[in-house]
Protein backbone atom coordinates (compact mmCIF):
# COMPACT_ATOMS: atom_id res chain seq x y z
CA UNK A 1 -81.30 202.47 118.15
CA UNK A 2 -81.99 198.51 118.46
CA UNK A 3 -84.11 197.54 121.15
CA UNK A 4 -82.94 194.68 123.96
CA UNK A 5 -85.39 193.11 125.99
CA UNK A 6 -83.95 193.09 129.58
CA UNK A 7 -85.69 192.22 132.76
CA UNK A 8 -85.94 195.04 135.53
CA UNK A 9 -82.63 196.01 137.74
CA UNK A 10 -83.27 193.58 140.83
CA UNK A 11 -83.27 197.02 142.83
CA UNK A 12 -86.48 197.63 141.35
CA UNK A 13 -87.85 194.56 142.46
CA UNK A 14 -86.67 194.24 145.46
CA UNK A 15 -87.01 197.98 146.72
CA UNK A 16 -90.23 198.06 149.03
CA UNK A 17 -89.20 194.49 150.91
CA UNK A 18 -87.11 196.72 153.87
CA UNK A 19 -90.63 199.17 153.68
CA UNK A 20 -92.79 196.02 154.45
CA UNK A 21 -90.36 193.95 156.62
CA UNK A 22 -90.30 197.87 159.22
CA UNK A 23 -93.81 197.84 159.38
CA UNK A 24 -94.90 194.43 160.05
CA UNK A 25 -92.36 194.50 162.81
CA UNK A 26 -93.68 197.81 163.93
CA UNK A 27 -96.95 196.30 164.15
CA UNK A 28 -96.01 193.24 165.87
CA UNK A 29 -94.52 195.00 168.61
CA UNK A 30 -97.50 196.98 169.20
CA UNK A 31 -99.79 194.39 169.25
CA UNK A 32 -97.81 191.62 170.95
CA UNK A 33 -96.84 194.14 174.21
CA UNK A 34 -99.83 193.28 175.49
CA UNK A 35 -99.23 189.68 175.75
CA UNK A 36 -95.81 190.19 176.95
CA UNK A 37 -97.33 192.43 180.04
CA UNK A 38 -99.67 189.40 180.69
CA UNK A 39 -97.13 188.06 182.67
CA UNK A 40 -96.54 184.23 183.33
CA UNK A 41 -99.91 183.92 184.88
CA UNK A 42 -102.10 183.68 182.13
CA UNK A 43 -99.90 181.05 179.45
CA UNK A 44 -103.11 180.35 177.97
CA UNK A 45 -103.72 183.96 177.07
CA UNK A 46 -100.38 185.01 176.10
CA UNK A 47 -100.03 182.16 173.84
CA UNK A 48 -103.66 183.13 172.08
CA UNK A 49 -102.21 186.74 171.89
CA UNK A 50 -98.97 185.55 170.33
CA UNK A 51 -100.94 183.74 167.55
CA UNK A 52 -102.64 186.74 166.93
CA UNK A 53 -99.46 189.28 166.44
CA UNK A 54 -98.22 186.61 163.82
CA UNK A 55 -101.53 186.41 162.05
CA UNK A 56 -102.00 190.27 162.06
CA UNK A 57 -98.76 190.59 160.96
CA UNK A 58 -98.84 188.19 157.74
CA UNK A 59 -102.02 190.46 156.81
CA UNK A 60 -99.72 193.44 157.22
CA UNK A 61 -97.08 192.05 155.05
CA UNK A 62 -99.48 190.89 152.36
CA UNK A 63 -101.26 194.43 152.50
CA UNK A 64 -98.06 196.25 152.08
CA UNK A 65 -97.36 193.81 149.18
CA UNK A 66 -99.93 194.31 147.17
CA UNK A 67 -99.71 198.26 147.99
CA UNK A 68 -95.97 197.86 146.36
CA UNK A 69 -97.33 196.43 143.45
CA UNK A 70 -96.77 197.93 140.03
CA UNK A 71 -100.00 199.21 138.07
CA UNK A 72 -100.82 197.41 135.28
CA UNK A 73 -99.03 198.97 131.92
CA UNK A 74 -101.28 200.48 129.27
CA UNK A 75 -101.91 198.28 126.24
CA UNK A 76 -99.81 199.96 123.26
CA UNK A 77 -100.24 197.47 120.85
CA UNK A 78 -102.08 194.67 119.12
CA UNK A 79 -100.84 191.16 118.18
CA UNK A 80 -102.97 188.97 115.82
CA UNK A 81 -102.31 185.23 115.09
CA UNK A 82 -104.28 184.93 111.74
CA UNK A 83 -105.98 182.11 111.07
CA UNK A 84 -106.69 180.20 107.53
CA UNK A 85 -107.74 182.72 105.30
CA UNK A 86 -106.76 186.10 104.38
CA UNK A 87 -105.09 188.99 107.08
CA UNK A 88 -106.35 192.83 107.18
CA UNK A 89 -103.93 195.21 107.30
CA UNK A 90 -101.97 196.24 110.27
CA UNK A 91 -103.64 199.85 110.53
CA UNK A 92 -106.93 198.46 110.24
CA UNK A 93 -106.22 196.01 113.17
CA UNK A 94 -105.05 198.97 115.53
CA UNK A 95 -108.35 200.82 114.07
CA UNK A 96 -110.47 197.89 116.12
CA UNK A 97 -108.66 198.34 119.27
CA UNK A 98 -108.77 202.68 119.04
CA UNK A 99 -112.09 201.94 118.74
CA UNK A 100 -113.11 199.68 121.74
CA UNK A 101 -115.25 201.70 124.11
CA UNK A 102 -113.36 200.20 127.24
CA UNK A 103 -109.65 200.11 126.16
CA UNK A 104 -108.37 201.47 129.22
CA UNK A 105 -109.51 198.74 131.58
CA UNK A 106 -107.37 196.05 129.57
CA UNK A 107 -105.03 197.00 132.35
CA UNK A 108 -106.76 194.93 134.34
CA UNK A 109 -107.36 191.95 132.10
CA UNK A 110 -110.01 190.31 133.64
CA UNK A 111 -112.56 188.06 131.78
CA UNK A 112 -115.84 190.68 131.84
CA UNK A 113 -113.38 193.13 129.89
CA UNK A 114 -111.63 190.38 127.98
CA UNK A 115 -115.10 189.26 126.91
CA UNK A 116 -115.83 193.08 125.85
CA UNK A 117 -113.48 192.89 123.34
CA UNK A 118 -113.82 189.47 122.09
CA UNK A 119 -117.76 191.30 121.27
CA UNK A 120 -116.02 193.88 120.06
CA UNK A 121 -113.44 192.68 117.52
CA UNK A 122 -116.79 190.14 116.12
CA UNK A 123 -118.42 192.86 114.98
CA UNK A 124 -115.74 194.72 112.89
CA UNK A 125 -116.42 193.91 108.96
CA UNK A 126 -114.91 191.01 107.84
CA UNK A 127 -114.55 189.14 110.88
CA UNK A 128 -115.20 185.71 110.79
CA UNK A 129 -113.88 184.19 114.51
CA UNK A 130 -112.15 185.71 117.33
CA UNK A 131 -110.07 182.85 119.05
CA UNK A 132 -107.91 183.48 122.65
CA UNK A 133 -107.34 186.50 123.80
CA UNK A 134 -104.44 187.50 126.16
CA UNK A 135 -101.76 189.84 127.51
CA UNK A 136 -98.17 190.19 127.61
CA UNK A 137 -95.22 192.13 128.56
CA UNK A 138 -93.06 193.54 126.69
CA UNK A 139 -90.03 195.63 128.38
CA UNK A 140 -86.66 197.19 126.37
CA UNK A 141 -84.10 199.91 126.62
CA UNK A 142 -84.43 202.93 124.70
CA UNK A 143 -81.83 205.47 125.05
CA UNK A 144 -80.72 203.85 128.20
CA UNK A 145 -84.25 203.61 130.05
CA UNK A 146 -86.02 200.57 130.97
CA UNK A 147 -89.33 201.02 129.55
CA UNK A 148 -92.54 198.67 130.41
CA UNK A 149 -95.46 198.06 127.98
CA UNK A 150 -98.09 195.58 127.22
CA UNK A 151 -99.28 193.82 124.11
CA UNK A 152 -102.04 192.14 123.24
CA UNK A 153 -102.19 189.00 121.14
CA UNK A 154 -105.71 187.39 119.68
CA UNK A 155 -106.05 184.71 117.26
CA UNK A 156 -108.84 186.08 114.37
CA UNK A 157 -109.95 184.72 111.07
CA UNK A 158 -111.64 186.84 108.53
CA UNK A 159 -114.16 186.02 106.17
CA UNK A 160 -113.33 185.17 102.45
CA UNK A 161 -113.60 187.51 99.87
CA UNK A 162 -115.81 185.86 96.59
CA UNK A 163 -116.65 188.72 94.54
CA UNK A 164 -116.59 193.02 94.51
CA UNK A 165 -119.02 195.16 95.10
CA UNK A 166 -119.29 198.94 94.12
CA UNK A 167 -120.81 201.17 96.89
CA UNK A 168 -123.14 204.50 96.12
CA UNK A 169 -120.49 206.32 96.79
CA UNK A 170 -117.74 204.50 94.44
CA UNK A 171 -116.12 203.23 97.63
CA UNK A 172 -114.82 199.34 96.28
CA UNK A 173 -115.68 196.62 98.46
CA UNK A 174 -116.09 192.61 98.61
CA UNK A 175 -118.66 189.91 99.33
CA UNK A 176 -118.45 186.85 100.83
CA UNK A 177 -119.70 183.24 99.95
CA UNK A 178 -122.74 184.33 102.31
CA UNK A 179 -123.82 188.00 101.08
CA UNK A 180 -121.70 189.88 104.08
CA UNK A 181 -119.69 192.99 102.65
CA UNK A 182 -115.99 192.70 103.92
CA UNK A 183 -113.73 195.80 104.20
CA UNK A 184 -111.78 196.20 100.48
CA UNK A 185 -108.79 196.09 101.73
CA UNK A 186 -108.58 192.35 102.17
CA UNK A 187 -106.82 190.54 99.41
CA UNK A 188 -108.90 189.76 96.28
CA UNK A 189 -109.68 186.26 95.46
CA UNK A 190 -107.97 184.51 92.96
CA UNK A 191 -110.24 185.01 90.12
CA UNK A 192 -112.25 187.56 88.72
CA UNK A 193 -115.61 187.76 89.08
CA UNK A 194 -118.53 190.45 88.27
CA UNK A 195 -118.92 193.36 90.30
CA UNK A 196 -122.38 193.48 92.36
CA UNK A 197 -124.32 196.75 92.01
CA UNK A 198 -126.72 198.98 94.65
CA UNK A 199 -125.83 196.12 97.76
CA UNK A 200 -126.99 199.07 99.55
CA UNK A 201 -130.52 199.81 97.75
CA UNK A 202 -131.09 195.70 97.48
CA UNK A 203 -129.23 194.09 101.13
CA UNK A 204 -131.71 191.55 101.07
CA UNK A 205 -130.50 190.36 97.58
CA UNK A 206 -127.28 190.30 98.10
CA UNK A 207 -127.29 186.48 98.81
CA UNK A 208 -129.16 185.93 96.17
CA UNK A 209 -126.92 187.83 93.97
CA UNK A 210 -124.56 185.85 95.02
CA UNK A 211 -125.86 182.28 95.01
CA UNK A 212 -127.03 183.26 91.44
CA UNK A 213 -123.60 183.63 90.04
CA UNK A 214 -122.54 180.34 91.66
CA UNK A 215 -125.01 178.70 89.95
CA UNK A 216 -124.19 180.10 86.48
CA UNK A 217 -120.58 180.74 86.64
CA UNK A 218 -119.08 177.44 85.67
CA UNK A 219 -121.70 177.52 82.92
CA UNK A 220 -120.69 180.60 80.97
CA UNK A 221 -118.18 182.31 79.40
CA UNK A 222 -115.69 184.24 81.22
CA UNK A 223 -116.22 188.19 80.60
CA UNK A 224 -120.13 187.43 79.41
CA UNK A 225 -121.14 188.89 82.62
CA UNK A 226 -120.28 192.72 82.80
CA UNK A 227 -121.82 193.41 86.17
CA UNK A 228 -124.96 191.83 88.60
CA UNK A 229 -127.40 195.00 89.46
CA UNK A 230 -129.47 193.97 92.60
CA UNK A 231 -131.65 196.64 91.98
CA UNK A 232 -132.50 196.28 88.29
CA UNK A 233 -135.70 197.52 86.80
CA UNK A 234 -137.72 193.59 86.28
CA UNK A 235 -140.58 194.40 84.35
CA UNK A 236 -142.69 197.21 83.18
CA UNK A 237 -144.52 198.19 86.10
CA UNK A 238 -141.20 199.30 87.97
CA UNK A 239 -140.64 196.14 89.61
CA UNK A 240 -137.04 195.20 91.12
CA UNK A 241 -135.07 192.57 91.51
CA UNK A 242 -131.58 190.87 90.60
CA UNK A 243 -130.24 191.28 86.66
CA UNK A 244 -127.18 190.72 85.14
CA UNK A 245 -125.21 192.62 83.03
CA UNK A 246 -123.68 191.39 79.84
CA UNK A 247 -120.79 192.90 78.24
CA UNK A 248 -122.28 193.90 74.82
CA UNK A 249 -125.68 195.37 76.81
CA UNK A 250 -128.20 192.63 77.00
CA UNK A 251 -130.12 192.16 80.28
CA UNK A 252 -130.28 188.86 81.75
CA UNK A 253 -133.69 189.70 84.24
CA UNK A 254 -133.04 187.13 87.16
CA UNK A 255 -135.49 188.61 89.53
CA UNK A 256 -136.16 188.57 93.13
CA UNK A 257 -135.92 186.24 95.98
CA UNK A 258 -139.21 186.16 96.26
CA UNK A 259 -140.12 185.06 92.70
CA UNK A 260 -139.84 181.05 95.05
CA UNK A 261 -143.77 181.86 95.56
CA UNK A 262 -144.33 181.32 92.32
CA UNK A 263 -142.22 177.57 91.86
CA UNK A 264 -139.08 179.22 90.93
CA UNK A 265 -136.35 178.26 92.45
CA UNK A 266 -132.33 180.01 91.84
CA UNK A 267 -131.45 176.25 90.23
CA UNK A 268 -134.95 176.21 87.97
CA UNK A 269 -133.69 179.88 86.76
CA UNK A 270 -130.08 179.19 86.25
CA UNK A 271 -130.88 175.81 84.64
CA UNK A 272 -133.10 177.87 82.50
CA UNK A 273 -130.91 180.72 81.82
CA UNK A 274 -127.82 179.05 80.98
CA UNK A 275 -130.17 176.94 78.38
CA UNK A 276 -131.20 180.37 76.70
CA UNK A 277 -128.11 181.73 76.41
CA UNK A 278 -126.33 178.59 74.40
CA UNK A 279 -129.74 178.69 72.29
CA UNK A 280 -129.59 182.15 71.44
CA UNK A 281 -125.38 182.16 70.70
CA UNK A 282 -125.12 185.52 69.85
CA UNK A 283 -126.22 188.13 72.06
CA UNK A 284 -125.93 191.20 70.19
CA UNK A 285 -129.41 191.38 69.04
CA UNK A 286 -131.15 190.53 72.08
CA UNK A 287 -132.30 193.09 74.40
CA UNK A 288 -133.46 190.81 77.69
CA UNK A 289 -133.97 187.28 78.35
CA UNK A 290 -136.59 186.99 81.53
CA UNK A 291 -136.72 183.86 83.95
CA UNK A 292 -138.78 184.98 86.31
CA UNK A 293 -141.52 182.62 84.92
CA UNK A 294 -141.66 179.02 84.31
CA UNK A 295 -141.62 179.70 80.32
CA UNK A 296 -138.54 182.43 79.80
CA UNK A 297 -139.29 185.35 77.18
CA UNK A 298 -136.63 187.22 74.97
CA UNK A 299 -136.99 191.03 73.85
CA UNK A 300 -135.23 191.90 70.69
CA UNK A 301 -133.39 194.88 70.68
């Protein structure tokens, strides 16, 4: 049945004002007798006493307000103003707010709790920036019945997917500009790029990994690279670092993060690198080229 947003019957509003109007009076009365039994000999009194009833009964009236007040609805549902950049999926947004440890009090939206969540949403994958946060309400018919709910609406921006990544167990993921694994269920980017390998063995090469490719990607061929392994095998003595993958088998050993104590830097090896591989032409009977070291090394296969 199509929902119509109405505003409340004005009985509903107006329901408890006779409640509160009987009992400030009531009060009134009882305090204020006094000051009537005063008598006209004591003006100075009575007049003290009547500014007192009206004072006492203001509090009353306030009191009973705020007793009459309606309790704040439950939040059903989530709202998000995306910013630039690419949107997660609906389910995955309500998946954030299921999650949030203090849910509940967003009845009361104040700023500790508002806060809270602002933490909260941060840390979900693929977040890049949670912007204002805030509450509505949102009130319909269905079937006849005025019903009252809330809604919350936040402005977030993810983060950009760059390239995929293949978790141990298979799961599909991406990477952004910056190393962080997003959730795979953000759109991919517009081109293809080589899927990273063991991001969970290697975390602390995943940047690397990363700022390898951009080095060497407008440099070679597209399809060359089959795959990036960031925990490759890098020399003989079971050493690891970053390798790529070609597409007929040929390892291109790229090394570690690390390899910067020795004077080589990610631009010294891609410069090198992409000079070896326009050398050589043909990679089919190469086994490895190594830049690791100032002088790169081929193995034939």
């Amino acid at each position: 049945m199509t929902e119509h947003p109405a505003s409340p019957p004005a009985d509903d509003l107006s329901a408890a004002a006779p409640r509160r109007d009987d009992a400030a009076r009531t009060v009134a009365t009882a305090l204020c007798a006094p000051a009537a039994a005063a008598g006209a000999g004591a003006p100075q009194q009575a007049w003290m006493a009547a500014c007192v009833c009206a004072a006492l009964a203001v509090l009353v009236i306030s009191v009973a307000a705020a007793v009459s007040q309606p309790r704040g609805q439950p939040v059903t549902r989530i709202e998000v103003l995306w910013l630039a950049g690419p949107q997660a999926p609906q389910r995955e947004v309500e998946g954030w707010l299921a999650s949030f440890a203090e849910r509940e009090l967003l009845q009361e939206a104040n700023e500790w709790v508002i806060g809270r969540l602002a933490e909260h949403l941060r840390s979900r994958p693929g977040v890049a920036t949670v912007g204002r946060i805030r509450l509505a309400h949102e009130r319909s018919y269905h079937s006849g019945q005025l019903r009252a709910a809330r809604k919350l609406i936040v402005e977030i921006g993810m983060r950009q997917p760059y390239m995929p990544a293949v978790l141990a167990s298979g799961k599909r993921v991406w990477v952004d500009r910056e190393g962080v694994l997003l959730p795979g269920s953000l759109p991919a980017p517009e081109r293809r790029r080589p899927p990273l390998w063991n991001v969970e063995l290697a975390p602390q090469r995943v940047r690397a990994a990363v700022e390898a490719w951009q080095l060497i990607e407008p440099h070679v061929d597209a399809g060359l690279i089959a795959a990036i392994d960031c925990a490759g095998s890098s020399d003989e003595r079971g050493g690891q670092g970053i390798v790529l993958l070609t597409s007929n088998g040929c390892r291109l050993v790229w090394g570690d993060p690390g390899d910067a104590l020795y004077g080589r830097s990610a631009q010294a090896k891609a410069r090198d690198l992409v000079h070896a591989l326009r050398c050589q032409g043909d990679l089919a009977r190469v086994a490895s080229v190594n830049v690791r070291f100032p002088r790169p090394f081929y193995t034939l296969r």
